[in-house]
C-alpha atoms as a PDB file:
ATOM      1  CA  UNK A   1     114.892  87.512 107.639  1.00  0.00           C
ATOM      2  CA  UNK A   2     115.794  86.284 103.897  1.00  0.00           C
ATOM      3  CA  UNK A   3     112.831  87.727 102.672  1.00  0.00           C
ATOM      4  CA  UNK A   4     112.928  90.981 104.060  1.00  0.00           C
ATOM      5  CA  UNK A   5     114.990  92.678 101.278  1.00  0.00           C
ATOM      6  CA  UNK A   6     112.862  91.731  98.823  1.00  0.00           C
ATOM      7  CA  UNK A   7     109.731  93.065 100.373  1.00  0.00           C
ATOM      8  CA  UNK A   8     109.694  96.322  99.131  1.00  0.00           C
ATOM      9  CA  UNK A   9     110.626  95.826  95.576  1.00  0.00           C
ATOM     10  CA  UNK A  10     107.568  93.131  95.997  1.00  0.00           C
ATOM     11  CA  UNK A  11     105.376  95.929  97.310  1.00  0.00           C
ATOM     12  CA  UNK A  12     106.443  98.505  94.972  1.00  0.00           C
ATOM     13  CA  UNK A  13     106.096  95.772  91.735  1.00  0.00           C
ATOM     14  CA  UNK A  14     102.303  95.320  93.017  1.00  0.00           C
ATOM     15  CA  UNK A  15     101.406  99.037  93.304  1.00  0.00           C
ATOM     16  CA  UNK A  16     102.996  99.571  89.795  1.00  0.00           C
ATOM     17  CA  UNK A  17     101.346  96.555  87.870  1.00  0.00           C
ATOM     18  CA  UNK A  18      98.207  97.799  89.961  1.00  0.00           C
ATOM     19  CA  UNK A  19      98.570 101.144  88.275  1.00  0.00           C
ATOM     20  CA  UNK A  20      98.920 100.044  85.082  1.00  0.00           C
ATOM     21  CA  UNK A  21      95.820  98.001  84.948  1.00  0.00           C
ATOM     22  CA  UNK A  22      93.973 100.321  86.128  1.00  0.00           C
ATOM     23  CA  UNK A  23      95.162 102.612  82.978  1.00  0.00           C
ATOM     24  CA  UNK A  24      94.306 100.126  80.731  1.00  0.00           C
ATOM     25  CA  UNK A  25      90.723  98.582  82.671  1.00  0.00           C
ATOM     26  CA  UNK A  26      88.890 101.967  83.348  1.00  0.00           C
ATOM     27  CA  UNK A  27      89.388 103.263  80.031  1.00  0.00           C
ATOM     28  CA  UNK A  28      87.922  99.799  78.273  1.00  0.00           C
ATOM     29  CA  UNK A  29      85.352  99.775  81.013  1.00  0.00           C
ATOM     30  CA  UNK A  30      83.808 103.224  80.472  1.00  0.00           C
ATOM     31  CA  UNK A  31      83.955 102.503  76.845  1.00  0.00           C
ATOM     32  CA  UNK A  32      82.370  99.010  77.142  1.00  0.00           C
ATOM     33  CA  UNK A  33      79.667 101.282  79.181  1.00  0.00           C
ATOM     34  CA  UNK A  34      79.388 103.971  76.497  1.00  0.00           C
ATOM     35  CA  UNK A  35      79.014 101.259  73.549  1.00  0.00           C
ATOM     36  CA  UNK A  36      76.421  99.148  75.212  1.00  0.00           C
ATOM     37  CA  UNK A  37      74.297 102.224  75.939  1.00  0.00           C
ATOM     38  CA  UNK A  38      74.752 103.493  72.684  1.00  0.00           C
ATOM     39  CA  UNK A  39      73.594 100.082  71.276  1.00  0.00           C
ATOM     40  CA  UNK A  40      70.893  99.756  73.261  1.00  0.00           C
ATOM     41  CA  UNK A  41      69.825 102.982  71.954  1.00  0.00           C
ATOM     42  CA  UNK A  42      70.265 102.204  68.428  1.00  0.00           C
ATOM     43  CA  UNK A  43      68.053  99.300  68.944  1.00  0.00           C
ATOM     44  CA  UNK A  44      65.035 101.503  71.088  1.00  0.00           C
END
């Protein structure tokens, strides 16, 4: 029963840190794709 008030700000801190990791991994990730491509390209 203590930990029931803090439950939802846990919830809500998880979807928000999970949000902004996701901001900043996808974008590195698809340009971590792009560059290796392009260097493996460069070196064909």
């Amino acid at each position: 029963l203590i930990i029931v008030p803090f439950v939802p700000s846990i919830v809500a801190n998880v979807v928000w840190g999970a949000a902004l990791f996701s901001q900043i991994l996808i974008p590195v990730r698809t340009a971590f794709k792009v560059l290796t491509r392009e260097a493996k390209q460069a070196l064909d």
